[in-house]
N, C-alpha and C. Protein backbone atom coordinates (compact mmCIF):
# COMPACT_ATOMS: atom_id res chain seq x y z
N UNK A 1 103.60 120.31 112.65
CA UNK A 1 103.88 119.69 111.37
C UNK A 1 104.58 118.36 111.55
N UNK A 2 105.37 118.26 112.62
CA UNK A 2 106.24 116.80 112.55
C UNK A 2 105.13 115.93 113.09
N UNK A 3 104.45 116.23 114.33
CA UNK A 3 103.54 115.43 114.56
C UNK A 3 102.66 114.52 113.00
N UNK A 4 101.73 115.38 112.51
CA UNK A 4 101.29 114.82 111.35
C UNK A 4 102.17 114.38 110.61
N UNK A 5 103.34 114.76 110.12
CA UNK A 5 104.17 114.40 108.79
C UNK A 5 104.67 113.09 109.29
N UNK A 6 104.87 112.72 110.48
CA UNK A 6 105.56 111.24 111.37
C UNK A 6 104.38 110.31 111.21
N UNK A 7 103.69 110.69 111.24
CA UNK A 7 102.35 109.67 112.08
C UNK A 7 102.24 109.63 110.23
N UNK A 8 101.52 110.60 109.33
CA UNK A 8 101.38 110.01 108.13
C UNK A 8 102.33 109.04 107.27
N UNK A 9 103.31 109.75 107.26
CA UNK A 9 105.11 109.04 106.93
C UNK A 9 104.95 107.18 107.06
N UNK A 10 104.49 107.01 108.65
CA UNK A 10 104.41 105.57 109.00
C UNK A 10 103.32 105.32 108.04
N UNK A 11 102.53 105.48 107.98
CA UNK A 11 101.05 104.63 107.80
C UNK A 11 101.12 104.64 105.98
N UNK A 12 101.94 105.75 105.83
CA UNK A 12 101.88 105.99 103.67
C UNK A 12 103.07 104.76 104.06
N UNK A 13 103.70 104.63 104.60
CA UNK A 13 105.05 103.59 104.25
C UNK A 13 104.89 102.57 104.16
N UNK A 14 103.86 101.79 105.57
CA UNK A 14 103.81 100.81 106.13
C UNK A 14 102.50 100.30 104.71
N UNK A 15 101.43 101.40 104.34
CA UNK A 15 100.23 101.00 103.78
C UNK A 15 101.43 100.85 102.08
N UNK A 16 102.02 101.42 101.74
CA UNK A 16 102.98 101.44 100.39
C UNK A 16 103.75 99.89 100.20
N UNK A 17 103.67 99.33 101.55
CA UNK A 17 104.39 98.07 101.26
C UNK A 17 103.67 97.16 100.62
N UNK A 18 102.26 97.50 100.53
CA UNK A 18 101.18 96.50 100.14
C UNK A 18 100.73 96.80 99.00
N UNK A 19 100.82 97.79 97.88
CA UNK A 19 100.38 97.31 96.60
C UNK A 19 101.47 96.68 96.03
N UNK A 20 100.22 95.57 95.28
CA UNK A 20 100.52 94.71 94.47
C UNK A 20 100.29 94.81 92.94
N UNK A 21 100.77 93.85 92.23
CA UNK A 21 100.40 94.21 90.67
C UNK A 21 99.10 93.43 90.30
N UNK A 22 98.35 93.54 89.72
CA UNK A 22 97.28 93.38 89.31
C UNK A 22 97.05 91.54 89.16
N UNK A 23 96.29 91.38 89.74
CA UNK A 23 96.30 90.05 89.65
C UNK A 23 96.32 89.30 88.16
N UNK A 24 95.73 89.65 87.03
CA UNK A 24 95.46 89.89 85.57
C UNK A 24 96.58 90.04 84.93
N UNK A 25 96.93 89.47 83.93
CA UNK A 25 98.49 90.06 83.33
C UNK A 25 97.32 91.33 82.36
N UNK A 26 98.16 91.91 81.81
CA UNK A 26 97.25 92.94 81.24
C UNK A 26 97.77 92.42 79.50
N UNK A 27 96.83 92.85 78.68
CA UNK A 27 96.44 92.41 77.65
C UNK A 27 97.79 92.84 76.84
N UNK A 28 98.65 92.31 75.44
CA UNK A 28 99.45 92.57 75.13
C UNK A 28 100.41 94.03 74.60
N UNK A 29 100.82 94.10 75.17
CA UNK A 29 101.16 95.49 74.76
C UNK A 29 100.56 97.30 75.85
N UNK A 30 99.50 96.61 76.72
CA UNK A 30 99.04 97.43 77.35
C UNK A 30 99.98 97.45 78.94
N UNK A 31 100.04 98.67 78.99
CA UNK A 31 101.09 98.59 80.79
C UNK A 31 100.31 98.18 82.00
N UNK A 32 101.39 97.51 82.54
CA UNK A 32 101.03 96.58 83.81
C UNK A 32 100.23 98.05 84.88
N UNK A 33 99.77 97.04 85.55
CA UNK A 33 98.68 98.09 86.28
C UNK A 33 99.05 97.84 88.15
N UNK A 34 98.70 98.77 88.53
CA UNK A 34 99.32 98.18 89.98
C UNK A 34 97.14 98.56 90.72
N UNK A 35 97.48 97.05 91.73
CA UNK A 35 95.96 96.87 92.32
C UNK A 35 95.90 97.48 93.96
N UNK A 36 95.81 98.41 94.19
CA UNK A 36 96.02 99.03 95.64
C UNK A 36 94.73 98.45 96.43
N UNK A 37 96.04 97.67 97.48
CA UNK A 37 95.28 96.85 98.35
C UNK A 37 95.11 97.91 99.91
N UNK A 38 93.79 98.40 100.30
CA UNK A 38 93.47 98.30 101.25
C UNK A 38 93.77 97.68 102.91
N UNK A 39 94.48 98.36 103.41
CA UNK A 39 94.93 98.05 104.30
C UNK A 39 93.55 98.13 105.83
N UNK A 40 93.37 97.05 106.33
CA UNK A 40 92.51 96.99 107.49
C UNK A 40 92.48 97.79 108.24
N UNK A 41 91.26 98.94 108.98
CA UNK A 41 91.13 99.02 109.96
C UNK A 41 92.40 99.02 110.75
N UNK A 42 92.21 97.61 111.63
CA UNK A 42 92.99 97.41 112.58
C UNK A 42 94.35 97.94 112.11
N UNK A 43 95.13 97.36 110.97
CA UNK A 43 96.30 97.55 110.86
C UNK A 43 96.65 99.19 110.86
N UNK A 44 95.62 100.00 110.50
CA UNK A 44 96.03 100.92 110.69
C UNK A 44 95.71 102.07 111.70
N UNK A 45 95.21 101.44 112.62
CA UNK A 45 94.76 102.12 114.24
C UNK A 45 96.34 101.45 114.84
N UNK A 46 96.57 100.67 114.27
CA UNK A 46 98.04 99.79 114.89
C UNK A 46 98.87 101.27 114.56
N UNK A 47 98.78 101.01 113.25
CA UNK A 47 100.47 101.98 112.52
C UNK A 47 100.19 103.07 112.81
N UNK A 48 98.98 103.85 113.18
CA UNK A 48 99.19 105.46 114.00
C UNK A 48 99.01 105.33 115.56
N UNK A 49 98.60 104.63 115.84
CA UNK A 49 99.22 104.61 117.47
C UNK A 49 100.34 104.22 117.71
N UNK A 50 101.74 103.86 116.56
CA UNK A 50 102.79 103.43 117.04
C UNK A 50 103.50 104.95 116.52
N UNK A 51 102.51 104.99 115.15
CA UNK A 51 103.47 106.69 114.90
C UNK A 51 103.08 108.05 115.96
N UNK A 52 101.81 107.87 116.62
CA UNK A 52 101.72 108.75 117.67
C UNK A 52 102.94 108.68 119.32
N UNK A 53 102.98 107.33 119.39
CA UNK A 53 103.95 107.18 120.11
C UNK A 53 105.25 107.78 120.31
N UNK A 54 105.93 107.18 118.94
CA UNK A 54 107.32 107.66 118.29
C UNK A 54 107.10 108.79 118.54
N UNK A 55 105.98 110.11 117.91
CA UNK A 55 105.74 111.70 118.07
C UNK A 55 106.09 111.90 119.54
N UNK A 56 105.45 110.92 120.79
CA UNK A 56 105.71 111.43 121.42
C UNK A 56 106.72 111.14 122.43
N UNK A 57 107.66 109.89 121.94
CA UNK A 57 108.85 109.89 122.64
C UNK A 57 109.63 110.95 121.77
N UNK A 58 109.32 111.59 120.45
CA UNK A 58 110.88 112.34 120.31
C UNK A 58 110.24 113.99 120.73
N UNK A 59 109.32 113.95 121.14
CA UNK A 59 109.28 115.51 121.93
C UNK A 59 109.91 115.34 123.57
N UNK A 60 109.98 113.83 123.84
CA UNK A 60 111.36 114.28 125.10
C UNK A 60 112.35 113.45 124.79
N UNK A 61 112.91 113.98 123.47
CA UNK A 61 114.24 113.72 123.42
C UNK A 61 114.86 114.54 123.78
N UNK A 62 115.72 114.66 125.16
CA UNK A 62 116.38 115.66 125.84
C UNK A 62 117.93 116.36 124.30
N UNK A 63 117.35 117.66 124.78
CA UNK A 63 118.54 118.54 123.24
C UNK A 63 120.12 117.89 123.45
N UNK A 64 120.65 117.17 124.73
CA UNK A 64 121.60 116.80 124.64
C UNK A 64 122.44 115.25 123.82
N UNK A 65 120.72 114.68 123.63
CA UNK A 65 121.20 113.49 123.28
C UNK A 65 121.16 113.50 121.93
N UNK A 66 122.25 112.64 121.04
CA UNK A 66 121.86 113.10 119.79
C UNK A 66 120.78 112.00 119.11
N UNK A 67 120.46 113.25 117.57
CA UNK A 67 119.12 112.35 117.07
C UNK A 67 119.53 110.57 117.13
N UNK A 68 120.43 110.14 116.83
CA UNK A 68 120.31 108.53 116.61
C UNK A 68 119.93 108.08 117.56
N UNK A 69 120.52 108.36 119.27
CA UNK A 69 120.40 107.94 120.16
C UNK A 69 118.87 108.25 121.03
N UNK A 70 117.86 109.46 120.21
CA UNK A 70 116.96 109.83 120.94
C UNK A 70 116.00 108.86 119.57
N UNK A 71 116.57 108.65 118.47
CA UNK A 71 115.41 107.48 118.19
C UNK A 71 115.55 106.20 118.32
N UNK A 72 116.34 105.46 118.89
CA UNK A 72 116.83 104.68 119.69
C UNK A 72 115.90 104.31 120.50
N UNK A 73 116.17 106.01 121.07
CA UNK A 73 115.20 105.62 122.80
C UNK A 73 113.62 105.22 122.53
N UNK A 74 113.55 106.64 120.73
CA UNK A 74 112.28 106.57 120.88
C UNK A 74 111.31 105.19 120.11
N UNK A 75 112.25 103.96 119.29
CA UNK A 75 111.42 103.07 119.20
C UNK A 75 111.60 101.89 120.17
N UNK A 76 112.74 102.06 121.26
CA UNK A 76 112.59 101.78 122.38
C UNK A 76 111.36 101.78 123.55
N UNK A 77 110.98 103.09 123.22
CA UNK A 77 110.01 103.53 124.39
C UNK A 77 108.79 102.79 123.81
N UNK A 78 108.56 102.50 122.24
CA UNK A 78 107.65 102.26 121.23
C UNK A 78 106.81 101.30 121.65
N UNK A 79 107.87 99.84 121.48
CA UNK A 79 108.41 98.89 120.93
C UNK A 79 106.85 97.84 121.48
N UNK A 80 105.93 98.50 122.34
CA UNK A 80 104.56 97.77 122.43
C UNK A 80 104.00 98.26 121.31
N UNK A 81 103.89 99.01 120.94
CA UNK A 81 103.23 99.80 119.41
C UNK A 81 103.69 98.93 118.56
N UNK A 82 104.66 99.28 118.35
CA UNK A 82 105.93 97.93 117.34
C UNK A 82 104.99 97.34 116.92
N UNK A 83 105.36 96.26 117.69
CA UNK A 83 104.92 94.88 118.07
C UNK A 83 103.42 94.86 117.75
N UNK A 84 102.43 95.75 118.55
CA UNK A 84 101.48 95.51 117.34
C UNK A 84 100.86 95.63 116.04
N UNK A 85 101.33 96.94 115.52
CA UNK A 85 101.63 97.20 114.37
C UNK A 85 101.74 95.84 113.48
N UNK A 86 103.21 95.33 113.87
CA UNK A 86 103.87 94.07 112.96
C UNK A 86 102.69 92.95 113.27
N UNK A 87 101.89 92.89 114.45
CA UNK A 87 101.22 91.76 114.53
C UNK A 87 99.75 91.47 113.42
N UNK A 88 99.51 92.99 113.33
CA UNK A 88 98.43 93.25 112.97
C UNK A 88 98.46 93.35 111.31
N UNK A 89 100.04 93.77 110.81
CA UNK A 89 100.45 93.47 109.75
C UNK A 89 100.21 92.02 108.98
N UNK A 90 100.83 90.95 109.79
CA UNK A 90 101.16 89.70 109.91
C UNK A 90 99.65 89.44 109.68
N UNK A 91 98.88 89.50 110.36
CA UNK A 91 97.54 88.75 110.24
C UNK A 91 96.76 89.29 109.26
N UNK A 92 96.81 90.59 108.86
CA UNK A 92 96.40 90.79 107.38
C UNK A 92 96.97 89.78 106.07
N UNK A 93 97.93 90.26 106.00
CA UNK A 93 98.96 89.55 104.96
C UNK A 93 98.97 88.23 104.86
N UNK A 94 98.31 87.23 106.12
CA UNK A 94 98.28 85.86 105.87
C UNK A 94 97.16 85.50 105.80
N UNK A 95 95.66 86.83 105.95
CA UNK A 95 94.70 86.48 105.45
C UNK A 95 93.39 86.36 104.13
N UNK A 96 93.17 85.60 104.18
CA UNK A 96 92.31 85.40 102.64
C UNK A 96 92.20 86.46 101.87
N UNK A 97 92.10 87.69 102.15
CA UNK A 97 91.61 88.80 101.92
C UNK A 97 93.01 89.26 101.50
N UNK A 98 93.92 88.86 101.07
CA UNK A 98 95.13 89.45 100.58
C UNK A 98 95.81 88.39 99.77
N UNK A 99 96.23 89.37 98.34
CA UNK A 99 96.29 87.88 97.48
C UNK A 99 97.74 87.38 97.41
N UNK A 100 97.31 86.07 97.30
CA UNK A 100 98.45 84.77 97.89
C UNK A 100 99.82 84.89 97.34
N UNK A 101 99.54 85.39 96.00
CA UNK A 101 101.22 86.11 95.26
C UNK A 101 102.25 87.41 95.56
N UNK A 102 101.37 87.80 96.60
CA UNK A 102 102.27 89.50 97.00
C UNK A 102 102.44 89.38 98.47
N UNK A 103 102.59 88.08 99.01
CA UNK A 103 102.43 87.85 100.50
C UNK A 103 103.97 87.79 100.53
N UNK A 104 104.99 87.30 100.30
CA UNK A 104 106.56 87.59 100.16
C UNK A 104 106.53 88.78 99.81
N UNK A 105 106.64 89.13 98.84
CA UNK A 105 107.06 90.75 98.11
C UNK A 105 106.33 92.06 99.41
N UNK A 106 105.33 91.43 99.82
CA UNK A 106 104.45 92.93 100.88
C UNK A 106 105.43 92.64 102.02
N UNK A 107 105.48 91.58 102.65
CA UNK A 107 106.09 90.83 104.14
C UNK A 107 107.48 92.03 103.35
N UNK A 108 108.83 91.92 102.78
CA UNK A 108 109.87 91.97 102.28
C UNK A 108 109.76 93.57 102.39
N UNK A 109 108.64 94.26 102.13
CA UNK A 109 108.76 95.33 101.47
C UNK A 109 108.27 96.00 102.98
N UNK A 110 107.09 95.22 103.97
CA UNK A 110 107.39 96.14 105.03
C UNK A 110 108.46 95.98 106.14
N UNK A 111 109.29 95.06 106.20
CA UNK A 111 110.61 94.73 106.84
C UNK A 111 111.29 95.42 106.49
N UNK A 112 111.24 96.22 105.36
CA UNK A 112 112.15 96.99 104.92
C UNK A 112 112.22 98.79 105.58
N UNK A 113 110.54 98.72 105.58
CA UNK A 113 110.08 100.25 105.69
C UNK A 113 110.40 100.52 107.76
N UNK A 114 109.82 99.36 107.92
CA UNK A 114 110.06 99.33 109.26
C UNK A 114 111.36 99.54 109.95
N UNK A 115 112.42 98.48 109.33
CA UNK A 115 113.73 98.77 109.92
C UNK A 115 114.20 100.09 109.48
N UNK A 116 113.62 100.97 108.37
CA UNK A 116 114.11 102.65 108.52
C UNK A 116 113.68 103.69 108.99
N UNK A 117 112.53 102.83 109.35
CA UNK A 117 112.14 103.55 110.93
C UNK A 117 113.05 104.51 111.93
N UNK A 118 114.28 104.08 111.97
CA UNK A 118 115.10 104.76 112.71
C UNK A 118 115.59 105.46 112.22
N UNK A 119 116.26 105.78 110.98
CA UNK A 119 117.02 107.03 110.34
C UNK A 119 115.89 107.48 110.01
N UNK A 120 114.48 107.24 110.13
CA UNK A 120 113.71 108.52 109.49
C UNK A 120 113.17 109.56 111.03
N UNK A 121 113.35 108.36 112.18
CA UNK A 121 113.14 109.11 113.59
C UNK A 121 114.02 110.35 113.72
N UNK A 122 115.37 109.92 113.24
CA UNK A 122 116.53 110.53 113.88
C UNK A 122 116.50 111.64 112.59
N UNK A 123 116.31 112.04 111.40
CA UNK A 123 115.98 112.58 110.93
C UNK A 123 114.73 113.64 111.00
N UNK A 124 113.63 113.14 111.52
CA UNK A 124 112.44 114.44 112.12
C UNK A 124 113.14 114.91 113.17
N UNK A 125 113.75 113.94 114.02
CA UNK A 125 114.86 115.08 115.08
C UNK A 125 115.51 116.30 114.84
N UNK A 126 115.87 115.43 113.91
CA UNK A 126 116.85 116.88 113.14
C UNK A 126 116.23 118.21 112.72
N UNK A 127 115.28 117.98 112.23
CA UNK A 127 114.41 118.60 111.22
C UNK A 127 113.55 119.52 112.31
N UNK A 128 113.25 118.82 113.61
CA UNK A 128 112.59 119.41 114.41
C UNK A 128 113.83 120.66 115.32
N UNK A 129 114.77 120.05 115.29
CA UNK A 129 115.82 121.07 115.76
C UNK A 129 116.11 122.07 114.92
N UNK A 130 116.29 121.83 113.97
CA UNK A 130 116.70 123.02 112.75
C UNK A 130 115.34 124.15 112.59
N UNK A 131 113.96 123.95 113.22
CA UNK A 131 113.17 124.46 112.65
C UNK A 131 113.57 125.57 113.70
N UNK A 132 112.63 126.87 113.16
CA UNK A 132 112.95 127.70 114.39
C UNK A 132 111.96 128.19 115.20
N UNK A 133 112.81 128.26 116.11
CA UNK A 133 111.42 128.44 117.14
C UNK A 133 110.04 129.24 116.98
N UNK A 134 109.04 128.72 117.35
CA UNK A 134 107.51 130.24 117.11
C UNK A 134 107.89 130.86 117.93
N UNK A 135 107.35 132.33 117.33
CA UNK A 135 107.66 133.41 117.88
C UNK A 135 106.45 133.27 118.89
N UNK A 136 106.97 133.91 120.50
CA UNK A 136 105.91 134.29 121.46
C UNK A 136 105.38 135.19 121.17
N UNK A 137 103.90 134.81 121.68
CA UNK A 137 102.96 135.90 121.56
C UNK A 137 102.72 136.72 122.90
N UNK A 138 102.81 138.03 122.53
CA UNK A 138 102.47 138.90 123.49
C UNK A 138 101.57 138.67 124.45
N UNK A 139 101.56 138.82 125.89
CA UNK A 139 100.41 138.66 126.49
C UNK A 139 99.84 140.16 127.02
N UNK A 140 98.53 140.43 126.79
CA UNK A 140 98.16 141.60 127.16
C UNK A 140 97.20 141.21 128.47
């Protein structure tokens, strides 16, 4: 479960930074509409190979270290994922194909999701410690 819930977590977060409001004001009196922008391919082979990563630096986060310090390590260990992730971000967002008024507000909004990246690492830590162990199965 943490595996999937991490790896989705990134990609709903990172892809959430990007709707925008409707390019259209909407007609008087009718509610604003939000235009869900499509996030590339690439950008998002980026944002689950960086959330597969993270999955799998915090399965050796040794039980002694605590969660802050084992997500630390683990967007430490990342930090090539990172990096392309944000690159791949970047070149969406400055291209044609993304409209020219939500390019501050998306940039703002995934700087945001990204830097909590870490209390949400150190948090599945937790979450992964608290769970309890599967029961072994008998071997016959």
């Amino acid at each position: 479960m943490l595996k999937t819930g991490l790896s989705a977590l990134l990609v709903l977060t990172a892809s959430a930074a990007v709707a925008q409001p409707a390019q259209t004001p909407p007609a008087a009196g009718a509610p604003a509409q939000q235009q869900q922008i499509v996030p590339p391919p690439a950008f998002m082979q980026t944002a689950e190979a960086f959330g597969q990563c993270v999955e799998g630096a915090i399965e050796q986060v040794p039980a002694s270290a605590t969660p802050e310090a084992g997500a630390a390590q683990a967007l430490a260990g990342c930090a090539t994922q990172k990096a392309a992730m944000e690159t791949q971000f970047e070149a969406w967002v400055a291209s044609d194909s993304f409209p020219a008024a939500g390019r501050d507000m998306a940039r703002q909004q995934f700087r945001t999701q990204v830097g909590g990246a870490e209390a949400q690492i150190a948090n599945a830590i937790r979450q992964q410690r608290a769970a309890p162990a599967a029961p072994a199965t008998p071997s016959n």
